[in-house]
Protein backbone atom coordinates (compact mmCIF):
# COMPACT_ATOMS: atom_id res chain seq x y z
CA UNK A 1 -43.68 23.90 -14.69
CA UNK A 2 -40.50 26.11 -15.15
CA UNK A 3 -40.69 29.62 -15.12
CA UNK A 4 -37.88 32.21 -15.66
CA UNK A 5 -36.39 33.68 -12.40
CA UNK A 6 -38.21 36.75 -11.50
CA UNK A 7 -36.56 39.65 -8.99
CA UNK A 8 -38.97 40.19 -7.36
CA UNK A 9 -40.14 36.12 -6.77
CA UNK A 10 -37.89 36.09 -3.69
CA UNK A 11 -39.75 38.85 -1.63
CA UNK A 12 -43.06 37.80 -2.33
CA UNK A 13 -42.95 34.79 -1.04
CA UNK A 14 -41.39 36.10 2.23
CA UNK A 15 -43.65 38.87 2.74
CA UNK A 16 -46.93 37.11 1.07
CA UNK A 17 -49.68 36.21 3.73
CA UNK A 18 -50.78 33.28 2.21
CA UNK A 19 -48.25 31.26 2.36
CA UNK A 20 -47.08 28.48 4.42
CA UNK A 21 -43.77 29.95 5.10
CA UNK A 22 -43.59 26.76 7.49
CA UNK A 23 -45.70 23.91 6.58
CA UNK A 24 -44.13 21.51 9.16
CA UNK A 25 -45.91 23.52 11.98
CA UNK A 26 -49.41 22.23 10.58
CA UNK A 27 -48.09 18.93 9.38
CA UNK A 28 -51.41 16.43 9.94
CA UNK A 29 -53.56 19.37 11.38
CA UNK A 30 -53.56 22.06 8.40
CA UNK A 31 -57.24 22.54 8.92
CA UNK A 32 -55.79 24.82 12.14
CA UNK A 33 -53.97 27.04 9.71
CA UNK A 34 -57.57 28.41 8.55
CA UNK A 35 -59.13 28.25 12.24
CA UNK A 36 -62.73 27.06 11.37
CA UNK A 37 -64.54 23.78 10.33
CA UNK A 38 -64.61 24.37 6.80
CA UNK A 39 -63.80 21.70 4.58
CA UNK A 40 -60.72 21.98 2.23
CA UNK A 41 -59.95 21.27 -1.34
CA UNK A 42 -56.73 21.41 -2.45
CA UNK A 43 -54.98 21.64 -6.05
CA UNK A 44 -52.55 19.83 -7.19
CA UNK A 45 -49.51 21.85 -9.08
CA UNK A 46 -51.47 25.46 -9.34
CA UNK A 47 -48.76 26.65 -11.93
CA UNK A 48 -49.23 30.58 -12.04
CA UNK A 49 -52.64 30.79 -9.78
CA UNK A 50 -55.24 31.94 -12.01
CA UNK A 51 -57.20 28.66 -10.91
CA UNK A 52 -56.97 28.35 -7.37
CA UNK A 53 -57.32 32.24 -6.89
CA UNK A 54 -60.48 32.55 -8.73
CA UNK A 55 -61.86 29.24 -6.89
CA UNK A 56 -60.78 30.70 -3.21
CA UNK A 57 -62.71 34.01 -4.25
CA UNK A 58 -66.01 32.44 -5.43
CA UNK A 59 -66.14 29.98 -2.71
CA UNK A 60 -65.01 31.47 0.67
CA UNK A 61 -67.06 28.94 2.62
CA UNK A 62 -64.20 26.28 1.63
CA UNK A 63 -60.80 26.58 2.60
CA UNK A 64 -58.56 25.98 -0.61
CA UNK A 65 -55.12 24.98 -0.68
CA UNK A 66 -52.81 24.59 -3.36
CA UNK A 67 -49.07 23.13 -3.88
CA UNK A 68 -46.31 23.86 -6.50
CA UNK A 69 -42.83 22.62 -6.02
CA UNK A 70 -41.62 25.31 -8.51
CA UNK A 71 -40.91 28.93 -6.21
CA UNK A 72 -41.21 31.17 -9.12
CA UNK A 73 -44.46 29.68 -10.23
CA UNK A 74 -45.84 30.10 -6.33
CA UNK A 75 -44.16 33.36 -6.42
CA UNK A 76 -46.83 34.28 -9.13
CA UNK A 77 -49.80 32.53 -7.78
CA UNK A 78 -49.04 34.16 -3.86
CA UNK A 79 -49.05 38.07 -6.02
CA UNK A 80 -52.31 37.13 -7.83
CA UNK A 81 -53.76 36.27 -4.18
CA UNK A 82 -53.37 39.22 -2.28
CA UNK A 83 -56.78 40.04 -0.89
CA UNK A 84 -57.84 36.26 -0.68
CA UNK A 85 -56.60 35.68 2.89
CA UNK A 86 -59.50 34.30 4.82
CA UNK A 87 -59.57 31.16 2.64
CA UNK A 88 -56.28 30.20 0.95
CA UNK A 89 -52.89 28.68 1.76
CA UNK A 90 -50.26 28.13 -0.60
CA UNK A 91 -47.51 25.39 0.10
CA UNK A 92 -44.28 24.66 -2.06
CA UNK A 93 -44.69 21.32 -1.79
CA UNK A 94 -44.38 18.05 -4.65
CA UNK A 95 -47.71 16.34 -4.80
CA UNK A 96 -45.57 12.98 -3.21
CA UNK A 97 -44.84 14.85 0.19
CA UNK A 98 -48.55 15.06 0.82
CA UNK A 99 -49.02 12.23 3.35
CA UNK A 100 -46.31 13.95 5.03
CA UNK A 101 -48.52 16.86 6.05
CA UNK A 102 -52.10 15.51 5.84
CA UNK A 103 -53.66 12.98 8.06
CA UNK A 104 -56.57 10.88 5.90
CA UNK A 105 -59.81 12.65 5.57
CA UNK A 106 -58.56 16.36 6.05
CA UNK A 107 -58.84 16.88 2.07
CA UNK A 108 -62.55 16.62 1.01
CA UNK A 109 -61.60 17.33 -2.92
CA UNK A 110 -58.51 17.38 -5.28
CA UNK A 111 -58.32 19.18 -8.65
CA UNK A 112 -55.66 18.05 -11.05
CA UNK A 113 -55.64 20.92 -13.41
CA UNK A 114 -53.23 19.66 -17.07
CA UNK A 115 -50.64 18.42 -15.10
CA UNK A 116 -47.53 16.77 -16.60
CA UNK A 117 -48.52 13.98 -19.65
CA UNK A 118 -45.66 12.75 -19.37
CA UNK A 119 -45.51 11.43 -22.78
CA UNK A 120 -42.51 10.31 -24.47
CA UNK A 121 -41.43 7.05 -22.13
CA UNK A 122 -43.55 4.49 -21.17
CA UNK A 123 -41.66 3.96 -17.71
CA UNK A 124 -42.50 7.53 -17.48
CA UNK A 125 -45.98 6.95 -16.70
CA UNK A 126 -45.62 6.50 -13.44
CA UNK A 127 -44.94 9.97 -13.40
CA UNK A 128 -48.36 11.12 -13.69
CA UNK A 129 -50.75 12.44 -11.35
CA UNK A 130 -53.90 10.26 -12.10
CA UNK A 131 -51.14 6.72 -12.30
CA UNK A 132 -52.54 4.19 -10.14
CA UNK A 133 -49.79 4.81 -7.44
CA UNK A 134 -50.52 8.06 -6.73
CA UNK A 135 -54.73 7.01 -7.10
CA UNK A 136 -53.59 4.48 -3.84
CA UNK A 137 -52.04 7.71 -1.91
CA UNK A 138 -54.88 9.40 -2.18
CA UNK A 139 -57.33 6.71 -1.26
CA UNK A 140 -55.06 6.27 1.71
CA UNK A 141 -55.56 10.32 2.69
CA UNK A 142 -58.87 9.14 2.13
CA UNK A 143 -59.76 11.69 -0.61
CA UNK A 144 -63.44 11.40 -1.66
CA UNK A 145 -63.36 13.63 -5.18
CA UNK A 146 -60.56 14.00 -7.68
CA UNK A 147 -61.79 16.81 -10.51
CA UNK A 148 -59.41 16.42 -13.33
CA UNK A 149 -58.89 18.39 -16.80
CA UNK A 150 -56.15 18.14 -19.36
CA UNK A 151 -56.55 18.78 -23.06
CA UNK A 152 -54.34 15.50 -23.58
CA UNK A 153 -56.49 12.49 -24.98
CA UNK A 154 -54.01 10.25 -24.61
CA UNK A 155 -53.40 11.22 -20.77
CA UNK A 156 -57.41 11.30 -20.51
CA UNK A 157 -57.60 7.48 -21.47
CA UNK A 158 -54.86 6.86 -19.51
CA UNK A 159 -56.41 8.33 -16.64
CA UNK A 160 -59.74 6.73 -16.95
CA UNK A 161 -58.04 3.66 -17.35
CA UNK A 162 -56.67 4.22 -13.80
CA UNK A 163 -59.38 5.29 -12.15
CA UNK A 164 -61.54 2.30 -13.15
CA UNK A 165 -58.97 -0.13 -12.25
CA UNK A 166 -58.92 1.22 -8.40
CA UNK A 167 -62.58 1.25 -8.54
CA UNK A 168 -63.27 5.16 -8.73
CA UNK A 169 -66.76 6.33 -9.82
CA UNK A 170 -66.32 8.47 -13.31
CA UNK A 171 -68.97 11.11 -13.69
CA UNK A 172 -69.54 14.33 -15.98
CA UNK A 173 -67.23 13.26 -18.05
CA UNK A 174 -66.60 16.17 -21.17
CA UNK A 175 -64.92 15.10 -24.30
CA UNK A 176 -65.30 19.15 -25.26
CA UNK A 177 -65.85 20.82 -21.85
CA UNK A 178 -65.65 24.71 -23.47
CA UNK A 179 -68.86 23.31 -25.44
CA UNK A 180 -70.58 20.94 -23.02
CA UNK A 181 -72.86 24.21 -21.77
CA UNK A 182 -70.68 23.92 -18.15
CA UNK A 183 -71.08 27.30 -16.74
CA UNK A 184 -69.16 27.31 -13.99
CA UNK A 185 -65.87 26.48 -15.04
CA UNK A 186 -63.25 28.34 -13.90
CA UNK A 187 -59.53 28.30 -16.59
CA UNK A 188 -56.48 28.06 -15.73
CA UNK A 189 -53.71 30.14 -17.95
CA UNK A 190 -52.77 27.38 -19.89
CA UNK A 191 -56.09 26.08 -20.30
CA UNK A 192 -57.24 29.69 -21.82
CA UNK A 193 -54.18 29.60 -24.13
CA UNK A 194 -54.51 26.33 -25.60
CA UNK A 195 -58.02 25.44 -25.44
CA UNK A 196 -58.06 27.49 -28.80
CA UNK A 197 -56.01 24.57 -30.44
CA UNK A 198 -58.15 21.58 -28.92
CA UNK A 199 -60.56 20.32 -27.05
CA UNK A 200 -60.57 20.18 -23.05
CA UNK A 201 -61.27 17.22 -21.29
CA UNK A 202 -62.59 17.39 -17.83
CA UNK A 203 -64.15 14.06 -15.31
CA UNK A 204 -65.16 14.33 -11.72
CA UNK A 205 -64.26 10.97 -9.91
CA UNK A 206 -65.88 9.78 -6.58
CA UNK A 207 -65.03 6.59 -4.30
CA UNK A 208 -66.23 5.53 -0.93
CA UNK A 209 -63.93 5.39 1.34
């Protein structure tokens, strides 16, 4: 995601509690940062926040965190969390630098929330969050559950394609999740903008580790 510069973008993420001004002081023991045993689920590219926010505030018995390498983006997502500060952390971080600051089995879930198709290359592919690559970095962080949700077919086959070929367990899988009778589901902004225009595809995945 690229947003347009905002003023104020600069200041909020200096003065903003929930972020990780520096995430090298809890690289391979972030569950310190939130002092207690909770477990923590982390997302993926949290664009402008509405997502991770909402999740944090429904479910303060986890400890959520969430990475964006864009700063204007996180600058937006650290303003919509003000209030949520027993729960959340907010990293600028690209989803590759993660076994950089995680030791395996410290993230209990991931959500991949429309991330990046990546569609007009094939060598491209590679690019995406559910590729096969980045499935074997997370197996190695030892991540049990991957929730993922894109209104991209094409990037949904692809995906399940993936998954199945490292052996990942595929369940509740919606073809139409905004009609499947979910109740629990929680948008994103982009999902609430185009979900209008298409359907929303959503799979939980599971694997023994």
């Amino acid at each position: 995601m690229r947003m347009r510069k905002k003023p104020w973008a600069a200041n909020e993420l200096a003065d903003n509690p929930n972020i990780l001004h520096d995430p090298s002081a809890y690289a391979y023991k972030m569950p310190e940062y939130f002092n207690n045993n909770q477990p923590i689920h982390l997302e993926l590219g949290c664009g402008k926040g509405r997502f991770i926010t909402k999740t944090a505030a429904r479910y303060p018995e986890i400890n959520h965190l969430a990475i964006e390498r864009d700063a204007t983006a996180m600058a937006v997502t650290a303003r919509l969390s003000r209030g949520i500060e027993a729960s959340l952390g907010l990293l600028i971080l690209d989803a590759t630098e993660l076994p950089e600051y995680f030791l395996p089995g410290q993230i209990k879930r991931l959500y991949i929330n429309f991330c990046d198709p990546w569609p007009r290359k094939k060598k491209w592919a590679k690019r995406r969050l559910t590729h096969v690559d980045f499935l074997e970095m997370y197996e190695k962080l030892e991540i049990p559950e991957i929730f993922f949700k894109t209104d991209n077919r094409i990037l949904f086959e692809f995906s399940i394609n993936q998954f199945s070929e490292r052996g990942w367990i595929m369940k509740n899988i919606s073809l139409d999740l905004h009609n499947s009778g979910m109740e629990d589901n929680i948008m994103t902004e982009y999902e609430e903008k185009f979900s209008p225009h298409g359907p929303i595809y959503r799979m939980e995945t599971y694997k023994k580790l």
